[in-house]
PDB file of N, CA and C in Angstrom:
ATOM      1  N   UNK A   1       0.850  -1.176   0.000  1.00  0.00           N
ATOM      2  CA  UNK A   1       0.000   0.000   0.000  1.00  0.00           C
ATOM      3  C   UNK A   1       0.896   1.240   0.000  1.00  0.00           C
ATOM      4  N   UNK A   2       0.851   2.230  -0.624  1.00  0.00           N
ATOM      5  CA  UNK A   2       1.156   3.429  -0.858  1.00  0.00           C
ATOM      6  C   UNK A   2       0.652   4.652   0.058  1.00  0.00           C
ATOM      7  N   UNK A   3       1.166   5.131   0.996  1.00  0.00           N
ATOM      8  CA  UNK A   3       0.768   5.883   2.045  1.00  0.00           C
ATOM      9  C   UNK A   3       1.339   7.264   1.970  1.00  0.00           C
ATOM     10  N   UNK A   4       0.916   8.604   2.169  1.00  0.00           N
ATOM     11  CA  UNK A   4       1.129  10.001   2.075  1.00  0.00           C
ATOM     12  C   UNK A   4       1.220  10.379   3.369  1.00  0.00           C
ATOM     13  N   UNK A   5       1.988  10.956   3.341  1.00  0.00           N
ATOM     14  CA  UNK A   5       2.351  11.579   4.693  1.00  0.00           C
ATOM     15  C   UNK A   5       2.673  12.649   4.616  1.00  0.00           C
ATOM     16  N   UNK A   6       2.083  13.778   5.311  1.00  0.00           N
ATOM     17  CA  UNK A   6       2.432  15.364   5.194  1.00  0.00           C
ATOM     18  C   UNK A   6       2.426  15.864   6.298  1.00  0.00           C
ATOM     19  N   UNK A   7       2.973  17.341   6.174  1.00  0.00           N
ATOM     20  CA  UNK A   7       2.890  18.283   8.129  1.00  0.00           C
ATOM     21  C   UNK A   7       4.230  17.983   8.124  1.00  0.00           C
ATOM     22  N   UNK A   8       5.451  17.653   7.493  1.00  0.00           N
ATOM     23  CA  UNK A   8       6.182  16.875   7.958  1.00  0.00           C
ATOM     24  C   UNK A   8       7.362  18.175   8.169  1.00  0.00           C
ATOM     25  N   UNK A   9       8.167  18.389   8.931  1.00  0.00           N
ATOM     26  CA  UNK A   9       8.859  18.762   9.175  1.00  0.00           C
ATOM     27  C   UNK A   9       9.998  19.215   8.239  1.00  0.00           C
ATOM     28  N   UNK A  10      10.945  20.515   8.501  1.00  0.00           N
ATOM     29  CA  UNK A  10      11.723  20.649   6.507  1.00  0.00           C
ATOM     30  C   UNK A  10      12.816  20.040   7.102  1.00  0.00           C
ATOM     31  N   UNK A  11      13.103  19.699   8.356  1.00  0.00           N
ATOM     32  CA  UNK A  11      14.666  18.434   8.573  1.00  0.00           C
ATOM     33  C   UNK A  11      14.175  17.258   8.141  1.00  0.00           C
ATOM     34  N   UNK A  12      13.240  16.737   8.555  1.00  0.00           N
ATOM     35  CA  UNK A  12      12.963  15.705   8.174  1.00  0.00           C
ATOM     36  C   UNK A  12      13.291  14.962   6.901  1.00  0.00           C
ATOM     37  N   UNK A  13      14.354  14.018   6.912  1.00  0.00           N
ATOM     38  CA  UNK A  13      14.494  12.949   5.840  1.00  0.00           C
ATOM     39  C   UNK A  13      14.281  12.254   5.380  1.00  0.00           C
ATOM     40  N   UNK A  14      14.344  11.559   4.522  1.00  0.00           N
ATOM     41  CA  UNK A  14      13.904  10.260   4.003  1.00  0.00           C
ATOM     42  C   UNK A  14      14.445   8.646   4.961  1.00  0.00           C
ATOM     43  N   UNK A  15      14.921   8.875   5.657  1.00  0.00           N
ATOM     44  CA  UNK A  15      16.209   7.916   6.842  1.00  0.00           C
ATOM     45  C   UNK A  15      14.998   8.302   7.791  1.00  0.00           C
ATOM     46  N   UNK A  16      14.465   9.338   8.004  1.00  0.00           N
ATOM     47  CA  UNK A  16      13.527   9.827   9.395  1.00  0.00           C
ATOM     48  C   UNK A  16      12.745   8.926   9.216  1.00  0.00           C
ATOM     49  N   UNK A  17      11.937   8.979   7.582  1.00  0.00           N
ATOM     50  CA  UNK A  17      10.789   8.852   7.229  1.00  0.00           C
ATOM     51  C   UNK A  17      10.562   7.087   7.721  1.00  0.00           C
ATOM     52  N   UNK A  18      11.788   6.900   7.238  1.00  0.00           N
ATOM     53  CA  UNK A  18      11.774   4.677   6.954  1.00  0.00           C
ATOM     54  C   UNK A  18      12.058   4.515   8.499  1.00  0.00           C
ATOM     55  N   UNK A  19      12.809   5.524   9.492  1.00  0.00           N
ATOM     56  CA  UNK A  19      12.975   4.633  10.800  1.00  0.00           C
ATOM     57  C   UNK A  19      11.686   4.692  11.584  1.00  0.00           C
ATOM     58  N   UNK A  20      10.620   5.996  11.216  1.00  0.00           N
ATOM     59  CA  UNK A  20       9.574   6.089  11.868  1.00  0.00           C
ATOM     60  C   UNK A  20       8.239   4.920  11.281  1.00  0.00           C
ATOM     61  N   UNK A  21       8.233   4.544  10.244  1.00  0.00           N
ATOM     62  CA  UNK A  21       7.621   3.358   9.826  1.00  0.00           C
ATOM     63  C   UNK A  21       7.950   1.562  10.098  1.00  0.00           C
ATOM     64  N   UNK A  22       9.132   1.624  10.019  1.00  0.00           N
ATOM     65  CA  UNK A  22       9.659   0.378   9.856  1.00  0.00           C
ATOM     66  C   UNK A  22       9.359  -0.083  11.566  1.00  0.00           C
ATOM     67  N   UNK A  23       8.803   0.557  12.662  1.00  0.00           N
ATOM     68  CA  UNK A  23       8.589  -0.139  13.713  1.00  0.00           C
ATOM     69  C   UNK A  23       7.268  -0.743  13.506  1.00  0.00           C
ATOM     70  N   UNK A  24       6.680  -0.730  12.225  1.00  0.00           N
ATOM     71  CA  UNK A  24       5.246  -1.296  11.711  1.00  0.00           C
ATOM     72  C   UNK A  24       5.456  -2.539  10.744  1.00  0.00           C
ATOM     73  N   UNK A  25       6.501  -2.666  10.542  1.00  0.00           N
ATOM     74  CA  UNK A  25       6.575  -3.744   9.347  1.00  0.00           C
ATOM     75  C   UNK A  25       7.819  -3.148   8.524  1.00  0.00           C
ATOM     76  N   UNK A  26       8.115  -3.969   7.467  1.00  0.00           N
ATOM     77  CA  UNK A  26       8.902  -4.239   6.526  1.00  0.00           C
ATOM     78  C   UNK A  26       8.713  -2.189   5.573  1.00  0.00           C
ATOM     79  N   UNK A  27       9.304  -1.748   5.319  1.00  0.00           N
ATOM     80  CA  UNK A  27       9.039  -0.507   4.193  1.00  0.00           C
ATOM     81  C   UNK A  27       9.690  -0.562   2.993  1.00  0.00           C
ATOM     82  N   UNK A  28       8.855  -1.040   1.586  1.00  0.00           N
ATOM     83  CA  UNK A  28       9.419  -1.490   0.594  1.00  0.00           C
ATOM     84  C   UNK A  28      10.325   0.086   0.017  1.00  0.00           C
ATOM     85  N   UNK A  29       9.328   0.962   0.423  1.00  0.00           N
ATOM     86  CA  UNK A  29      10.086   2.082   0.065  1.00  0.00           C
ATOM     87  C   UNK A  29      10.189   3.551   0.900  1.00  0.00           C
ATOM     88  N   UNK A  30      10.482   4.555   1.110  1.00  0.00           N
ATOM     89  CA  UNK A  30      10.291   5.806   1.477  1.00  0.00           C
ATOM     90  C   UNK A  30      11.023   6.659   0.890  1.00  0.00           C
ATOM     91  N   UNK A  31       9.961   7.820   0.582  1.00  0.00           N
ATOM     92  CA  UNK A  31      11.063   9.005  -0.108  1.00  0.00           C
ATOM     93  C   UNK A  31      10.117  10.454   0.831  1.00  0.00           C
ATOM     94  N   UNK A  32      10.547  11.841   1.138  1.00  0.00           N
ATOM     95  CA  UNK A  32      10.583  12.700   1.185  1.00  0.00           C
ATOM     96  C   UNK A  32      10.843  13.529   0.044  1.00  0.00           C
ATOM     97  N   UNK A  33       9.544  14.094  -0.443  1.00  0.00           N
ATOM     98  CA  UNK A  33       9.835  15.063  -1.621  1.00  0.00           C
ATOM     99  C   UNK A  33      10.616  16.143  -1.283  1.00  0.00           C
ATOM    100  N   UNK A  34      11.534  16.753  -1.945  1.00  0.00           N
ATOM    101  CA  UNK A  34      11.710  18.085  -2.270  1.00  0.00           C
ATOM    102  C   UNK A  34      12.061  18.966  -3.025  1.00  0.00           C
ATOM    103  N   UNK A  35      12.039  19.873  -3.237  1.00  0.00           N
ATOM    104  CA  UNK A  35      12.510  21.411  -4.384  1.00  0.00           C
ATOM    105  C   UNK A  35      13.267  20.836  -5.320  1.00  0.00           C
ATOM    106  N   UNK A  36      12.821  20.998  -6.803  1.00  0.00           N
ATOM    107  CA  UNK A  36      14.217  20.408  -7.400  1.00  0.00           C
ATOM    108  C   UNK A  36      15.203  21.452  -7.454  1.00  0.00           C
ATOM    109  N   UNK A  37      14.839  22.368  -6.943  1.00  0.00           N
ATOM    110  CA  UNK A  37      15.898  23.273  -7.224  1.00  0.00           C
ATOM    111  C   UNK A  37      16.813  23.827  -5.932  1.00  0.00           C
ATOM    112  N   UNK A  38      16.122  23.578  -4.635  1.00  0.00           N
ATOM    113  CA  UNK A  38      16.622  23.986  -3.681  1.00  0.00           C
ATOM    114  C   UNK A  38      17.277  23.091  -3.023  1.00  0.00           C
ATOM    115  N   UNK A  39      16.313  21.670  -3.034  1.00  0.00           N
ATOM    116  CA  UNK A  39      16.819  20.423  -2.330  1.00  0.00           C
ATOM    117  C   UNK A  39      16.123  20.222  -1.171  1.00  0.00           C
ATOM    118  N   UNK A  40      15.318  21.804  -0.617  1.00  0.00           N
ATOM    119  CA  UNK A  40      14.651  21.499   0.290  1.00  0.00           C
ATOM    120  C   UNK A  40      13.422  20.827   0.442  1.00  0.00           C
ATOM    121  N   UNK A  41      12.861  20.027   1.763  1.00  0.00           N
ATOM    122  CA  UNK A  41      12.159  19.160   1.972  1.00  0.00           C
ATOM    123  C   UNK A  41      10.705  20.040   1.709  1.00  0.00           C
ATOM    124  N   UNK A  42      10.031  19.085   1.052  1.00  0.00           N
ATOM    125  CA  UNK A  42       8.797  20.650   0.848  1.00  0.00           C
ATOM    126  C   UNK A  42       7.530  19.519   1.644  1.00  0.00           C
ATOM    127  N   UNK A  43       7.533  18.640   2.775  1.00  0.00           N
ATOM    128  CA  UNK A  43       6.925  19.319   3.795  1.00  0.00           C
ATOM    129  C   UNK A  43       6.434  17.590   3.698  1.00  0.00           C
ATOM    130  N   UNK A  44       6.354  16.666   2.371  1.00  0.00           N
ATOM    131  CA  UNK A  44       5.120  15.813   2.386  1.00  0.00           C
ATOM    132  C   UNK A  44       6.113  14.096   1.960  1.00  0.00           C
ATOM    133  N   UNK A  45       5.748  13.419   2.473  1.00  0.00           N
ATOM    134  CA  UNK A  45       6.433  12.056   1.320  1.00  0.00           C
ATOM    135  C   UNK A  45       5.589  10.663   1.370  1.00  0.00           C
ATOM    136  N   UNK A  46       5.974  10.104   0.792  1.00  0.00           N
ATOM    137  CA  UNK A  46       5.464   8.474   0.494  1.00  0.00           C
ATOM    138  C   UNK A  46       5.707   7.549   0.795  1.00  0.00           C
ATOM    139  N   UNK A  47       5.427   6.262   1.670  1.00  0.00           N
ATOM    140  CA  UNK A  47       6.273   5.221   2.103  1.00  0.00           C
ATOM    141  C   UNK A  47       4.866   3.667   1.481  1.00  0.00           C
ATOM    142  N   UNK A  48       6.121   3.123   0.885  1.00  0.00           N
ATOM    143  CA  UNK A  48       5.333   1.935   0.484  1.00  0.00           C
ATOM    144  C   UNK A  48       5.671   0.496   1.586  1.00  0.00           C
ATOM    145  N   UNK A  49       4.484  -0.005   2.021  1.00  0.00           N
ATOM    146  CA  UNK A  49       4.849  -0.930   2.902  1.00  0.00           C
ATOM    147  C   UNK A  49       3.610  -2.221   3.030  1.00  0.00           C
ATOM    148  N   UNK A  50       3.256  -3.426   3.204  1.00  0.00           N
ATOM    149  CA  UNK A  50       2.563  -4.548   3.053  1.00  0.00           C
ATOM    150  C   UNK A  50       1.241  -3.434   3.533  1.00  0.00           C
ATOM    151  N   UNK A  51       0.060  -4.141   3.052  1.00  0.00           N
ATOM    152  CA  UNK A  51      -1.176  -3.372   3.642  1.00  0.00           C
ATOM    153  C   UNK A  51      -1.485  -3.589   5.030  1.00  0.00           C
ATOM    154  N   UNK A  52      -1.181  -4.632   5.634  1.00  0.00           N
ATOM    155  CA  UNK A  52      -1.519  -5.067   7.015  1.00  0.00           C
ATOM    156  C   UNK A  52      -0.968  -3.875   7.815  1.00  0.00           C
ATOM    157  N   UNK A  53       0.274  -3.635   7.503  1.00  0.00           N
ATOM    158  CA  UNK A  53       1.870  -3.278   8.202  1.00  0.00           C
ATOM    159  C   UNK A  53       1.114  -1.285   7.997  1.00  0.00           C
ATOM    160  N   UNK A  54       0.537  -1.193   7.017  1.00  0.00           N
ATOM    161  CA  UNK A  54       0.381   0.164   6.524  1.00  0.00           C
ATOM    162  C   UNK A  54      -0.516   0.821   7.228  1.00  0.00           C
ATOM    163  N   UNK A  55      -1.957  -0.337   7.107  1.00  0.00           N
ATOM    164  CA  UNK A  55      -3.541  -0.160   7.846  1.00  0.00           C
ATOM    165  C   UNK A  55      -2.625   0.760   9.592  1.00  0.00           C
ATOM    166  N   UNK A  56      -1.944  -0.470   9.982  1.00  0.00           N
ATOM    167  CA  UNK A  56      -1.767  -0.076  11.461  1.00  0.00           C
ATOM    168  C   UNK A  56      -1.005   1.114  11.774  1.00  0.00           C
ATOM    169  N   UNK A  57      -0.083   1.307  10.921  1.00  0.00           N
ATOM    170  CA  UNK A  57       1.071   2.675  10.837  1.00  0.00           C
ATOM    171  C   UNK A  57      -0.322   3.725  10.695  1.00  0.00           C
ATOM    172  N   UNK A  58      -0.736   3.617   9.695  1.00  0.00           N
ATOM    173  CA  UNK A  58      -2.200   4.847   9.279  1.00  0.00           C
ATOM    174  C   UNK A  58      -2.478   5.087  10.587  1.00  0.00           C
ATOM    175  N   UNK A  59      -3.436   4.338  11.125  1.00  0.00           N
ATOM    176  CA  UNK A  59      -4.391   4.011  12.485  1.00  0.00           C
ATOM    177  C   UNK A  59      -3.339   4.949  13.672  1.00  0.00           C
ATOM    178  N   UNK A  60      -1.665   4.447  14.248  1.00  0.00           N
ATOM    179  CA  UNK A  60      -1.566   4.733  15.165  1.00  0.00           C
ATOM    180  C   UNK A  60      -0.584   6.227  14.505  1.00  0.00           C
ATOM    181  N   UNK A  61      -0.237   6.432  13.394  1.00  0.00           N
ATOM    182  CA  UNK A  61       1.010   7.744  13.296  1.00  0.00           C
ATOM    183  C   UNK A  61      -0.223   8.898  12.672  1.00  0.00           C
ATOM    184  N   UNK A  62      -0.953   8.826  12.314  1.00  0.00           N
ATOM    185  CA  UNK A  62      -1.943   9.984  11.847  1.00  0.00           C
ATOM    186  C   UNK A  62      -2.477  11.092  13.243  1.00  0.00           C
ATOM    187  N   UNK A  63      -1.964  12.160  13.229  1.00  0.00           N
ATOM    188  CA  UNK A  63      -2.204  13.321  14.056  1.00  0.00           C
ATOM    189  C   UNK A  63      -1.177  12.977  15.142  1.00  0.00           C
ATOM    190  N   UNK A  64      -0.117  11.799  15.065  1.00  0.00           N
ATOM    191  CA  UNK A  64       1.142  12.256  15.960  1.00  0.00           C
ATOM    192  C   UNK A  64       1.970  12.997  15.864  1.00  0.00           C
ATOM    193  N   UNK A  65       2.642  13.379  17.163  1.00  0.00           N
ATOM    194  CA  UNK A  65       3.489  14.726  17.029  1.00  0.00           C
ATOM    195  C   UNK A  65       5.293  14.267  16.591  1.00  0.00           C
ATOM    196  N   UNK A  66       5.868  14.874  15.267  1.00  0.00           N
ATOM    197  CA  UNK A  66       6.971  14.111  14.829  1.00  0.00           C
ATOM    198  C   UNK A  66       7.541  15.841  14.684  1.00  0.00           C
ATOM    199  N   UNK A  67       8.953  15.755  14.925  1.00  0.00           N
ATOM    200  CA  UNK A  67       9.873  17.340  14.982  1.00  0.00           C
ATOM    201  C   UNK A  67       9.013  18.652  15.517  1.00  0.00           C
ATOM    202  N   UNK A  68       7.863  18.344  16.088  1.00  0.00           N
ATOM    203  CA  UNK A  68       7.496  19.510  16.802  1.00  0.00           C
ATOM    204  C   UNK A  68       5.839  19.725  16.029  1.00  0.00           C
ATOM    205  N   UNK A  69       5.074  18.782  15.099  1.00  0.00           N
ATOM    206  CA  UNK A  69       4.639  19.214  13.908  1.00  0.00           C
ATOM    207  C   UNK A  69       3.580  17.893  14.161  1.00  0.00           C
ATOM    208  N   UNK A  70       2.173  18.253  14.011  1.00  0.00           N
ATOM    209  CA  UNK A  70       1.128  16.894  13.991  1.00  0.00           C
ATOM    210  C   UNK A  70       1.159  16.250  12.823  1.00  0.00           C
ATOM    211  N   UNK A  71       1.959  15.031  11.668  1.00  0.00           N
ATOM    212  CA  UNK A  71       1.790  14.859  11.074  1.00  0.00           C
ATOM    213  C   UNK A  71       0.366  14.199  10.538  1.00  0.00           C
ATOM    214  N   UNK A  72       0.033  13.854   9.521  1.00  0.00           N
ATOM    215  CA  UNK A  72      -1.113  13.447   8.801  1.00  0.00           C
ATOM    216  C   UNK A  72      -0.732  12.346   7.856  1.00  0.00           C
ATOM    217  N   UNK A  73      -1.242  11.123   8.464  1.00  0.00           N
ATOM    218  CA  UNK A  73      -0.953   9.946   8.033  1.00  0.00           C
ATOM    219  C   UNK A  73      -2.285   9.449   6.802  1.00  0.00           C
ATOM    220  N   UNK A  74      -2.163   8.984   5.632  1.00  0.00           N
ATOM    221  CA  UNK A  74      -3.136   8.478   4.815  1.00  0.00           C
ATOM    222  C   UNK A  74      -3.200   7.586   3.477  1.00  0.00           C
ATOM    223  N   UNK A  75      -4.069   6.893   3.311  1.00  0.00           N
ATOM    224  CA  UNK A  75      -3.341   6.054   1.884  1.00  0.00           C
ATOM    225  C   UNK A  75      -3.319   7.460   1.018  1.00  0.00           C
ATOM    226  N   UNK A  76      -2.382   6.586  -0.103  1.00  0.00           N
ATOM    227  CA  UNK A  76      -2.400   8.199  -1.244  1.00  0.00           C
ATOM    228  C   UNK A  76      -3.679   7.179  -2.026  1.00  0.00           C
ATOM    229  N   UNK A  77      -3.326   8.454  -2.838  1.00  0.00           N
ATOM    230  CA  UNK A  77      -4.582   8.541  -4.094  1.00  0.00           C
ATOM    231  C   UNK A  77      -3.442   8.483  -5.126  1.00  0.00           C
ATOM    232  N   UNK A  78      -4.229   7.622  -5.972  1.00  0.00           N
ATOM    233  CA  UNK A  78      -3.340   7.923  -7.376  1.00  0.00           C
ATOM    234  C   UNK A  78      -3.589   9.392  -8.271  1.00  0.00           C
ATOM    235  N   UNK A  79      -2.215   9.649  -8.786  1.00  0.00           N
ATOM    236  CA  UNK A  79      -2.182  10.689  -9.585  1.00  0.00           C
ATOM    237  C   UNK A  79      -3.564  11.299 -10.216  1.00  0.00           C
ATOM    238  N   UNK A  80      -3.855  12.252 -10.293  1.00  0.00           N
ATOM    239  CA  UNK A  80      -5.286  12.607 -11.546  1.00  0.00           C
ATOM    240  C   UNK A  80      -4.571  13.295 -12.512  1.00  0.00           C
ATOM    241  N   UNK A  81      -4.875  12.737 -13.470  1.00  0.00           N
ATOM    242  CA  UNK A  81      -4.538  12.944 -14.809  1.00  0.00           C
ATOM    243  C   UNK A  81      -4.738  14.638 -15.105  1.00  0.00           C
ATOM    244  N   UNK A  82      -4.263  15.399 -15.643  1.00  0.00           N
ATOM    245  CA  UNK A  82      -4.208  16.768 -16.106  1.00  0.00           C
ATOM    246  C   UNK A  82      -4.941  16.842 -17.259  1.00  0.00           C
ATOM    247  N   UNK A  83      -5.882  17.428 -17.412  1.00  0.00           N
ATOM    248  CA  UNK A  83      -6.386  17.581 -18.615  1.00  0.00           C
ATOM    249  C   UNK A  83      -5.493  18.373 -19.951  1.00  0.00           C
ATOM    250  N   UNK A  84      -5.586  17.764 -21.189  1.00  0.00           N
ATOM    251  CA  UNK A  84      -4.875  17.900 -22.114  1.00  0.00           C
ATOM    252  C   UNK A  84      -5.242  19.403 -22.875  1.00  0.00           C
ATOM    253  N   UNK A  85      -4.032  20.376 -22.954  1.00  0.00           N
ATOM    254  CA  UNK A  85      -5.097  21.443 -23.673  1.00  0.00           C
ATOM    255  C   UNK A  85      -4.633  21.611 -25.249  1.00  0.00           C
ATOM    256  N   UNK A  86      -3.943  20.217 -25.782  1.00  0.00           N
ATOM    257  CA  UNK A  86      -3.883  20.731 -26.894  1.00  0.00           C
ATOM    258  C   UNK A  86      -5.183  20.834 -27.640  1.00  0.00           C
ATOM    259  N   UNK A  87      -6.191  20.151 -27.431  1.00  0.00           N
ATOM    260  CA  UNK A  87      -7.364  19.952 -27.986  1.00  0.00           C
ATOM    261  C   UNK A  87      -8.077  21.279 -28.374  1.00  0.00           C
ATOM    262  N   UNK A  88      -7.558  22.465 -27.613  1.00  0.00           N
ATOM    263  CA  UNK A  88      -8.152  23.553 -27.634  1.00  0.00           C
ATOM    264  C   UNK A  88      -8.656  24.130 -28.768  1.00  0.00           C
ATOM    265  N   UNK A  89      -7.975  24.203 -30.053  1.00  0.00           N
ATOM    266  CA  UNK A  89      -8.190  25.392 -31.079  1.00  0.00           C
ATOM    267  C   UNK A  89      -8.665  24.180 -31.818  1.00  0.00           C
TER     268      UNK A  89
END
Protein backbone atom coordinates (compact mmCIF):
# COMPACT_ATOMS: atom_id res chain seq x y z
CA UNK A 1 0.00 0.00 0.00
CA UNK A 2 1.16 3.43 -0.86
CA UNK A 3 0.77 5.88 2.05
CA UNK A 4 1.13 10.00 2.08
CA UNK A 5 2.35 11.58 4.69
CA UNK A 6 2.43 15.36 5.19
CA UNK A 7 2.89 18.28 8.13
CA UNK A 8 6.18 16.88 7.96
CA UNK A 9 8.86 18.76 9.18
CA UNK A 10 11.72 20.65 6.51
CA UNK A 11 14.67 18.43 8.57
CA UNK A 12 12.96 15.71 8.17
CA UNK A 13 14.49 12.95 5.84
CA UNK A 14 13.90 10.26 4.00
CA UNK A 15 16.21 7.92 6.84
CA UNK A 16 13.53 9.83 9.40
CA UNK A 17 10.79 8.85 7.23
CA UNK A 18 11.77 4.68 6.95
CA UNK A 19 12.97 4.63 10.80
CA UNK A 20 9.57 6.09 11.87
CA UNK A 21 7.62 3.36 9.83
CA UNK A 22 9.66 0.38 9.86
CA UNK A 23 8.59 -0.14 13.71
CA UNK A 24 5.25 -1.30 11.71
CA UNK A 25 6.57 -3.74 9.35
CA UNK A 26 8.90 -4.24 6.53
CA UNK A 27 9.04 -0.51 4.19
CA UNK A 28 9.42 -1.49 0.59
CA UNK A 29 10.09 2.08 0.06
CA UNK A 30 10.29 5.81 1.48
CA UNK A 31 11.06 9.00 -0.11
CA UNK A 32 10.58 12.70 1.18
CA UNK A 33 9.83 15.06 -1.62
CA UNK A 34 11.71 18.08 -2.27
CA UNK A 35 12.51 21.41 -4.38
CA UNK A 36 14.22 20.41 -7.40
CA UNK A 37 15.90 23.27 -7.22
CA UNK A 38 16.62 23.99 -3.68
CA UNK A 39 16.82 20.42 -2.33
CA UNK A 40 14.65 21.50 0.29
CA UNK A 41 12.16 19.16 1.97
CA UNK A 42 8.80 20.65 0.85
CA UNK A 43 6.93 19.32 3.79
CA UNK A 44 5.12 15.81 2.39
CA UNK A 45 6.43 12.06 1.32
CA UNK A 46 5.46 8.47 0.49
CA UNK A 47 6.27 5.22 2.10
CA UNK A 48 5.33 1.94 0.48
CA UNK A 49 4.85 -0.93 2.90
CA UNK A 50 2.56 -4.55 3.05
CA UNK A 51 -1.18 -3.37 3.64
CA UNK A 52 -1.52 -5.07 7.01
CA UNK A 53 1.87 -3.28 8.20
CA UNK A 54 0.38 0.16 6.52
CA UNK A 55 -3.54 -0.16 7.85
CA UNK A 56 -1.77 -0.08 11.46
CA UNK A 57 1.07 2.68 10.84
CA UNK A 58 -2.20 4.85 9.28
CA UNK A 59 -4.39 4.01 12.49
CA UNK A 60 -1.57 4.73 15.17
CA UNK A 61 1.01 7.74 13.30
CA UNK A 62 -1.94 9.98 11.85
CA UNK A 63 -2.20 13.32 14.06
CA UNK A 64 1.14 12.26 15.96
CA UNK A 65 3.49 14.73 17.03
CA UNK A 66 6.97 14.11 14.83
CA UNK A 67 9.87 17.34 14.98
CA UNK A 68 7.50 19.51 16.80
CA UNK A 69 4.64 19.21 13.91
CA UNK A 70 1.13 16.89 13.99
CA UNK A 71 1.79 14.86 11.07
CA UNK A 72 -1.11 13.45 8.80
CA UNK A 73 -0.95 9.95 8.03
CA UNK A 74 -3.14 8.48 4.82
CA UNK A 75 -3.34 6.05 1.88
CA UNK A 76 -2.40 8.20 -1.24
CA UNK A 77 -4.58 8.54 -4.09
CA UNK A 78 -3.34 7.92 -7.38
CA UNK A 79 -2.18 10.69 -9.59
CA UNK A 80 -5.29 12.61 -11.55
CA UNK A 81 -4.54 12.94 -14.81
CA UNK A 82 -4.21 16.77 -16.11
CA UNK A 83 -6.39 17.58 -18.62
CA UNK A 84 -4.88 17.90 -22.11
CA UNK A 85 -5.10 21.44 -23.67
CA UNK A 86 -3.88 20.73 -26.89
CA UNK A 87 -7.36 19.95 -27.99
CA UNK A 88 -8.15 23.55 -27.63
CA UNK A 89 -8.19 25.39 -31.08
Amino acid sequence: MNIFVSNLGYSFTTEDLTDLFSTYGAVDSARVITDKFTKQSRGFGFVEMSDDAAMKAIKDLNGSMQDGRSIKVMEARPKEEKPSYSNRW
